[in-house]
Protein backbone atom coordinates (compact mmCIF):
# COMPACT_ATOMS: atom_id res chain seq x y z
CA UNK A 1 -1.71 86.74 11.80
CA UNK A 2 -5.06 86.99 13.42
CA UNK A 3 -5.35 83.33 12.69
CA UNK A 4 -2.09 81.32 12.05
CA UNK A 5 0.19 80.63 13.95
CA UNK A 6 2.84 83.40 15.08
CA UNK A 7 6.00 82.30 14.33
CA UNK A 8 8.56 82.63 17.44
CA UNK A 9 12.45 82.96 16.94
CA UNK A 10 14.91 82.78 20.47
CA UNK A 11 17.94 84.78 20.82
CA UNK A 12 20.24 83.47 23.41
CA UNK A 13 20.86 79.59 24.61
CA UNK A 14 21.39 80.47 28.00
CA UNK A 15 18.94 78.33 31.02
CA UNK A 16 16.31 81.28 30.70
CA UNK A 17 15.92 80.55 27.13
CA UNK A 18 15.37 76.88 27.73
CA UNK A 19 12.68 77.45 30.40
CA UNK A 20 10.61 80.11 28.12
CA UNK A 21 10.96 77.33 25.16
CA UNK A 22 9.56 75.00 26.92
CA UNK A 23 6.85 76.35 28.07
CA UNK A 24 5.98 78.27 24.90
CA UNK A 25 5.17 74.44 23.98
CA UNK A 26 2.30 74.87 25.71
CA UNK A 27 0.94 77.86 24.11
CA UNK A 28 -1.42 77.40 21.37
CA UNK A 29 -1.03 78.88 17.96
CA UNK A 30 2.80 79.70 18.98
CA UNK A 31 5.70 77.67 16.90
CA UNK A 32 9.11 78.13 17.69
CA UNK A 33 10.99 78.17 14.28
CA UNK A 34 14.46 79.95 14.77
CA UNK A 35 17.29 80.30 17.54
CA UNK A 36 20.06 82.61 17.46
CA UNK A 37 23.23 82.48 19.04
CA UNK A 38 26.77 83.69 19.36
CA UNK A 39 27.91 80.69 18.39
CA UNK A 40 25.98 78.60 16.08
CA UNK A 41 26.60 75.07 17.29
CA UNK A 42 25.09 76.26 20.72
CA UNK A 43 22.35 77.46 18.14
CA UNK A 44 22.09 74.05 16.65
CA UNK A 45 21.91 71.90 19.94
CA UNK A 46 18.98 74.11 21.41
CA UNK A 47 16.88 74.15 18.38
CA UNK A 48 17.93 70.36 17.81
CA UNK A 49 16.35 70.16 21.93
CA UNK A 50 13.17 72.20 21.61
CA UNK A 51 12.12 71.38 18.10
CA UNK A 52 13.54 74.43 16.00
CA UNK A 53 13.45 74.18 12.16
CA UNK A 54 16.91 76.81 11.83
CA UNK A 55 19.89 77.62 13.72
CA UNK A 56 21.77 80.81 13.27
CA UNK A 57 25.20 82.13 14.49
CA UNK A 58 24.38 85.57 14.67
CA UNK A 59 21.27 88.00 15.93
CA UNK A 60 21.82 89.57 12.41
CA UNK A 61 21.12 86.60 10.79
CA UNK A 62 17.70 85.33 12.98
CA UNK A 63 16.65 89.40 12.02
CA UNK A 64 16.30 88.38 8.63
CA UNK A 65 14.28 85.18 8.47
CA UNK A 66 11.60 85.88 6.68
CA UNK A 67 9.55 83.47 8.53
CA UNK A 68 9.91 84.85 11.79
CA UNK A 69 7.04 87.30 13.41
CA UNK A 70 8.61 87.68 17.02
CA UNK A 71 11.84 87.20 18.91
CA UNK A 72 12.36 86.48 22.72
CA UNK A 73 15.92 87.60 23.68
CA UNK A 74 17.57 85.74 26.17
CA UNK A 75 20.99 87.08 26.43
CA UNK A 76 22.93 88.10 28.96
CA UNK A 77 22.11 91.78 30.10
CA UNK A 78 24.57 94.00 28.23
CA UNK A 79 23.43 92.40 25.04
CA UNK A 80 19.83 93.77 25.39
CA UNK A 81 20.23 96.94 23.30
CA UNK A 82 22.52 95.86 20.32
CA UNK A 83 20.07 92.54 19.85
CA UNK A 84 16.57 94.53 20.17
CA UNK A 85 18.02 97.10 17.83
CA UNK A 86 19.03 94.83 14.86
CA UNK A 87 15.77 92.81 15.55
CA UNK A 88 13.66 95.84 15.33
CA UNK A 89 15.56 97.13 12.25
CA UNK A 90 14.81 93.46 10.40
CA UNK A 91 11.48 94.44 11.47
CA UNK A 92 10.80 91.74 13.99
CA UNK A 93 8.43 92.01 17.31
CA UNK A 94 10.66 91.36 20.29
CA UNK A 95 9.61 90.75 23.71
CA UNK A 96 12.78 91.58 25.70
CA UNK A 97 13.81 89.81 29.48
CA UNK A 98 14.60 91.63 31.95
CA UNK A 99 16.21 93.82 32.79
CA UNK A 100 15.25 95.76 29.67
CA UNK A 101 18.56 97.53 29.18
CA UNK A 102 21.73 98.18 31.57
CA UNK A 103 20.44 101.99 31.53
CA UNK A 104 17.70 104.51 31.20
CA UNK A 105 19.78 105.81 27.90
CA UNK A 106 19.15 102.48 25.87
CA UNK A 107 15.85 101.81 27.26
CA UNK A 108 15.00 105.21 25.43
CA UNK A 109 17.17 104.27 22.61
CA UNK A 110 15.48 101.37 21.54
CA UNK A 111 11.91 102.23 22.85
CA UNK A 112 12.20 105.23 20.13
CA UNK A 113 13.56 102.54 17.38
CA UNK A 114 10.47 100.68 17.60
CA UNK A 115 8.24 103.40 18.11
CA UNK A 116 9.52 104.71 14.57
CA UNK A 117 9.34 101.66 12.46
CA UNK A 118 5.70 100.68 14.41
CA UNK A 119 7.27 97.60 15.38
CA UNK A 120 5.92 95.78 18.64
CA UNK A 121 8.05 95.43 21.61
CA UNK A 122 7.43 94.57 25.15
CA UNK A 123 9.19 93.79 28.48
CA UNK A 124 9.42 89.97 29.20
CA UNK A 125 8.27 90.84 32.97
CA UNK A 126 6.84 87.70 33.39
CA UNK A 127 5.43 87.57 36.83
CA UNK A 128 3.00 90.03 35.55
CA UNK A 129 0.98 87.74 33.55
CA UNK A 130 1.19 84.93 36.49
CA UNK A 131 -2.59 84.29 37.36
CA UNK A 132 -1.95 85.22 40.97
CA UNK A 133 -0.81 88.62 40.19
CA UNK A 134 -3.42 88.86 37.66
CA UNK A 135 -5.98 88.32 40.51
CA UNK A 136 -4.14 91.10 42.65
CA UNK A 137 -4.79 93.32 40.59
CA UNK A 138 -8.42 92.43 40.35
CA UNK A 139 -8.40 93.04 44.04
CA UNK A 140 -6.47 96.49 43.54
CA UNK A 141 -9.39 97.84 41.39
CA UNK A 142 -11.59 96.78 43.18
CA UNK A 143 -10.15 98.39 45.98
CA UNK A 144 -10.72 94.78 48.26
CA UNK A 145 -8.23 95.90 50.86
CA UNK A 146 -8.80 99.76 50.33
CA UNK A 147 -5.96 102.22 49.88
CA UNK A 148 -2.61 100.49 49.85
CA UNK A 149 -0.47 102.88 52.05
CA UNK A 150 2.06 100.34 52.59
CA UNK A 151 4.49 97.48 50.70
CA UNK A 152 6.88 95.07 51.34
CA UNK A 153 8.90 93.13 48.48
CA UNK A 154 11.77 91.03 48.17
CA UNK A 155 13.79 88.47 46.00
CA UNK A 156 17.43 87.35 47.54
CA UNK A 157 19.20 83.87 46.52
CA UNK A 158 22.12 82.95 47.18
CA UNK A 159 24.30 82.14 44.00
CA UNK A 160 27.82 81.39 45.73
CA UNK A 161 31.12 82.21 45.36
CA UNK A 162 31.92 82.73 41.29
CA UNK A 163 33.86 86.15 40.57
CA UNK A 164 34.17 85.35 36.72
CA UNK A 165 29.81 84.45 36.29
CA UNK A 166 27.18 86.56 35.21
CA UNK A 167 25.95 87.90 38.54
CA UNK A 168 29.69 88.94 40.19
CA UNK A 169 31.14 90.66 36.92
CA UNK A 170 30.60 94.20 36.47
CA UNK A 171 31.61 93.23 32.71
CA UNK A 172 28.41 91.32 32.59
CA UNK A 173 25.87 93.58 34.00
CA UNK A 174 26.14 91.52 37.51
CA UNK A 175 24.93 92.70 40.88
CA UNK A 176 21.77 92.35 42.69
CA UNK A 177 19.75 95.31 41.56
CA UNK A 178 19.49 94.75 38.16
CA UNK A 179 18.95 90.73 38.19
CA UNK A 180 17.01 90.82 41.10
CA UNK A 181 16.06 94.04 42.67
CA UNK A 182 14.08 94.49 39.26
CA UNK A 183 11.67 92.42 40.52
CA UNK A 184 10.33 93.83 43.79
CA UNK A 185 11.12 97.50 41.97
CA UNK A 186 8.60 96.61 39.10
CA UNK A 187 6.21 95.20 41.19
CA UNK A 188 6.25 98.56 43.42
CA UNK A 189 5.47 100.10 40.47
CA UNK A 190 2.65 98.24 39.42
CA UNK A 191 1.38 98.30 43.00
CA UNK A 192 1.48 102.57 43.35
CA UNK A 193 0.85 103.09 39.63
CA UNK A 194 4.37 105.64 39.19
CA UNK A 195 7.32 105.61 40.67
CA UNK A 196 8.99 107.15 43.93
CA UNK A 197 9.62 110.53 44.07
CA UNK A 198 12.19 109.81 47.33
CA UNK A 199 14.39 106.69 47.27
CA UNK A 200 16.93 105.95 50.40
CA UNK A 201 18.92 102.95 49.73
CA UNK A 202 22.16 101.23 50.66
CA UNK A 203 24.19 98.04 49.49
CA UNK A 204 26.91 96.07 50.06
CA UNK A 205 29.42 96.32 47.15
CA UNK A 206 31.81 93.30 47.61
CA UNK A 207 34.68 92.28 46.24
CA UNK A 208 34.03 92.17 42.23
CA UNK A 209 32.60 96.05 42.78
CA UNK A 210 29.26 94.81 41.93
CA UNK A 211 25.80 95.16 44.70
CA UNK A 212 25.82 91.91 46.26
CA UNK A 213 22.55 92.66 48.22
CA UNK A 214 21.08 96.09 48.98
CA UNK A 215 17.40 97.49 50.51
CA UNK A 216 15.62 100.80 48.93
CA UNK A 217 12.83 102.59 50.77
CA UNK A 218 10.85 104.58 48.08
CA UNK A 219 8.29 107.17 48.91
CA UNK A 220 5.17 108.04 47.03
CA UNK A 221 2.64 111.27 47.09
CA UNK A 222 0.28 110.79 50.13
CA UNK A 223 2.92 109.31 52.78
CA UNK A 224 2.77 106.03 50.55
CA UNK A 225 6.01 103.72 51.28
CA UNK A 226 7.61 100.32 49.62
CA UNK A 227 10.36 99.01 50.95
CA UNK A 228 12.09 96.57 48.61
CA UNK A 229 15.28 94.60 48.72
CA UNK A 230 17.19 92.05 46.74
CA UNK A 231 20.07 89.79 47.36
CA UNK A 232 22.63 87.41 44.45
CA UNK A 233 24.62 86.20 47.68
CA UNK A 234 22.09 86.17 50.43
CA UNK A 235 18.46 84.06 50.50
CA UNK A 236 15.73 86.19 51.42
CA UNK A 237 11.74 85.64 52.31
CA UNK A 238 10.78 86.17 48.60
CA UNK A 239 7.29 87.97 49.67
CA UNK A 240 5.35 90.76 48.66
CA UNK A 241 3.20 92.23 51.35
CA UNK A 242 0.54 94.76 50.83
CA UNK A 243 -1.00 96.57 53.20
CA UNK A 244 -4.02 98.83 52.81
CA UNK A 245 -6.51 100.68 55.20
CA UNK A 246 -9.32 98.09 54.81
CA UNK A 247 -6.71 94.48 54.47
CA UNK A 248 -3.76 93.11 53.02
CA UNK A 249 -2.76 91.22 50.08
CA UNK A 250 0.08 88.65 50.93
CA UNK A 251 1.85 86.91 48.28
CA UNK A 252 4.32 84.26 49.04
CA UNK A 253 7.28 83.44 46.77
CA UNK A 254 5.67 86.19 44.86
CA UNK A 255 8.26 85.67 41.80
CA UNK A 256 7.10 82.11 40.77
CA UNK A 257 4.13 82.41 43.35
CA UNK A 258 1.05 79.97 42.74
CA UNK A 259 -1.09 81.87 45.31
CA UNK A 260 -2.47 84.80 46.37
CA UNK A 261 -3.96 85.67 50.08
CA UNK A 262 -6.49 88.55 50.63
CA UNK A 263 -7.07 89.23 54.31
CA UNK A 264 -9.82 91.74 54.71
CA UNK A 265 -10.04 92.86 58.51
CA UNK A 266 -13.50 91.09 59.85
CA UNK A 267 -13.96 88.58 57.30
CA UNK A 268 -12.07 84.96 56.43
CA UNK A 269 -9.01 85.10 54.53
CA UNK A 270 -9.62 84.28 50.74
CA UNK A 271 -6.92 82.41 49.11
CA UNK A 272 -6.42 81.82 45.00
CA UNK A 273 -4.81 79.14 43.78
CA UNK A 274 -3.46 78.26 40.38
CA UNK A 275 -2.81 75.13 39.08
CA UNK A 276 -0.51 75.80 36.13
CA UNK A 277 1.64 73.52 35.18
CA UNK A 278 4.29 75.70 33.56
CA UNK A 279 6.78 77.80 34.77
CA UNK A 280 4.73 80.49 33.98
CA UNK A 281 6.74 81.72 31.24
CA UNK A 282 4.07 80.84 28.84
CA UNK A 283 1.98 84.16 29.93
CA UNK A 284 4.34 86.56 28.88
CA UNK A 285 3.83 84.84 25.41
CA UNK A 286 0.33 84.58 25.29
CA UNK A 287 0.48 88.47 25.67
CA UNK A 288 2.92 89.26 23.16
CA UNK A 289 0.55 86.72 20.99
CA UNK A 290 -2.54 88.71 21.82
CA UNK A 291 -0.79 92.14 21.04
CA UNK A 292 0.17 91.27 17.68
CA UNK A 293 -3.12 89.58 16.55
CA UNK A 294 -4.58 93.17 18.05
CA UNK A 295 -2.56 95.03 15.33
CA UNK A 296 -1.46 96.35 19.11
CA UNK A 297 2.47 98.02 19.08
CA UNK A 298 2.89 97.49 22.96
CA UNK A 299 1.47 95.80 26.04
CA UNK A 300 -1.26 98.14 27.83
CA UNK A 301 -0.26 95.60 30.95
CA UNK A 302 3.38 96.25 30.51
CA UNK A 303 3.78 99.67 28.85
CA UNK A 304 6.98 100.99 27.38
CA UNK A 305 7.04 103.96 29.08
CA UNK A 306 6.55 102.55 32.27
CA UNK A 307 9.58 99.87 31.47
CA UNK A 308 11.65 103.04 30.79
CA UNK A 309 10.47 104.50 33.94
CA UNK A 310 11.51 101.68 36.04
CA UNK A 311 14.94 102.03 34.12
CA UNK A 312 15.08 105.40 35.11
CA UNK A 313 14.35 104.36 39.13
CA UNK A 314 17.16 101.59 38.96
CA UNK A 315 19.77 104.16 37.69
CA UNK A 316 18.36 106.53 40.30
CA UNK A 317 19.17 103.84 42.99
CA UNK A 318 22.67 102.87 41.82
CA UNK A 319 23.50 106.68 41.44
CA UNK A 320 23.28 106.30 45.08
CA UNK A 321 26.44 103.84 45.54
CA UNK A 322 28.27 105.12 42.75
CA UNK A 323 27.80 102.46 40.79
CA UNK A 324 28.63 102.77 37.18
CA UNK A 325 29.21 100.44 34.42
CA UNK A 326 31.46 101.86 32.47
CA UNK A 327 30.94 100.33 28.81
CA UNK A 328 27.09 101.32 29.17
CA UNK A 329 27.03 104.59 31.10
């Protein structure tokens, strides 16, 4: 593996799917060679789109292609935990989107499944690998703008009026927090290195009983604060803020962001820039890629137990509104 190419399969046909196909395109050594589906013409018109040799009907069924090193799953949220299981049992990698799970429980379910058959598995949290963040965190270790004391994050869009879609149904894992709020909640963590050990939150629940938008204020050791906030049904700044004792870091559309701003006080702003010309989906890959040429089990960038932790802070936050899905809770 250290010098062919890895062999990718994709579970799930849904528009996230299509966007990390495409730009796994542009990573070198990586061949897509498999899709999975619940149905298997949906199968066969994405693989027939993005250049896939097979088509399969079933996860069960991409598990055990031989010729497959690595799945991405793609599927809608409450399909995380039965996919990444029977993957990891056929002994594939999987790099999972977010959010990981619906709940802390699987997250540790299927964490300990892969930890026990030494099969890799990472957290597709993409914006992670986007050269902009990448240079943040430069900046954090080099301590550029100090300590960071302070944080601001948010990601609200505004997805209309559809009771019976993805992000309105309860059945479906909808609601803000988990497709969105994961976002500014994993970046906080990243940021402070842990997670809050006070959270005050609130959210609208509307009429489908899901979180439509909320806010969370989390508190950290040393009077350290992020506020974050997400929206499905409300557009929002989409910035990440940071603000430390010597500057701050600001970080504009910080989800799909192509820049990165450091302002420290008494010298001219510096600004990075990245010309990419992918989504930025392509990252994520490239460090699954490097993992498993490493003979590595998990991303040091994107660790498991830290994806379980964050799992842990979303239930933590819902627990707040009484918010419980009952098929995964």
């Amino acid at each position: 593996m250290a010098e062919r190419a890895i062999k990718w399969g994709i579970m799930g046909t849904g528009s996230i799917s299509g966007l990390f196909a495409a730009d796994l395109k542009k990573v070198e050594g990586a061949e897509l060679v498999a899709v999975g589906s619940r149905s298997r013409e949906r199968a066969e018109r994405f693989a027939a789109e993005h250049g896939a040799k097979r088509a399969y009907g079933s996860c069960g069924e991409l598990a055990a292609d031989p010729e497959v090193d690595i799945v991405y799953v793609g599927t809608i949220h409450p399909a995380h935990r039965d996919n990444m299981l029977a993957l990891i049992r056929g002994g594939k990698a999987v790099l999972c989107e977010k959010p990981f799970t619906m709940n802390a429980k699987q997250a540790e379910e299927v964490i300990r499944e892969a930890r026990a058959r030494g099969v890799f598995l990472m957290e597709a949290m993409w914006t992670r690998w986007l050269p902009p963040i990448v240079k943040v965190r430069e900046w954090l270790r080099e301590g550029k703008i100090g300590d960071v004391v302070m944080m601001t994050a948010d990601f609200g869009f505004d997805a209309g009026w559809n009771p019976e879609g993805r992000l309105l149904n309860k059945e479906l894992g909808g609601g803000a927090l988990l497709d969105a709020g994961i976002y500014p909640v994993s970046f906080a963590s990243m940021v402070f290195g842990g997670q809050p050990k006070r959270i005050a939150s609130a959210a609208r629940i509307g009429e489908t009983d899901v979180d439509e938008h909320f806010a969370a204020l989390f508190e950290y050791d040393g009077g350290r604060i992020a506020q974050v906030a997400a929206a499905v049904r409300l557009k929002t700044a989409t910035e990440a803020v940071l603000y430390g004792t010597k500057g701050q870091i600001r970080i504009p559309d910080f989800l799909w962001t192509k820049t990165a701003t450091l302002l420290v006080y008494g010298e001219e702003p510096v600004t990075f820039t990245d010309d990419r010309d992918t989504r930025g989906y392509n990252f994520e890959a490239m460090e699954a890629m490097r993992c498993l040429r490493e003979g590595r089990k998990e991303s040091d960038v994107m660790p498991l137990d830290e994806t379980l932790a964050v799992m842990r802070t979303l239930d933590a936050i819902r627990a707040q509104w009484n918010l419980v899905y009952p098929y995964a809770d």
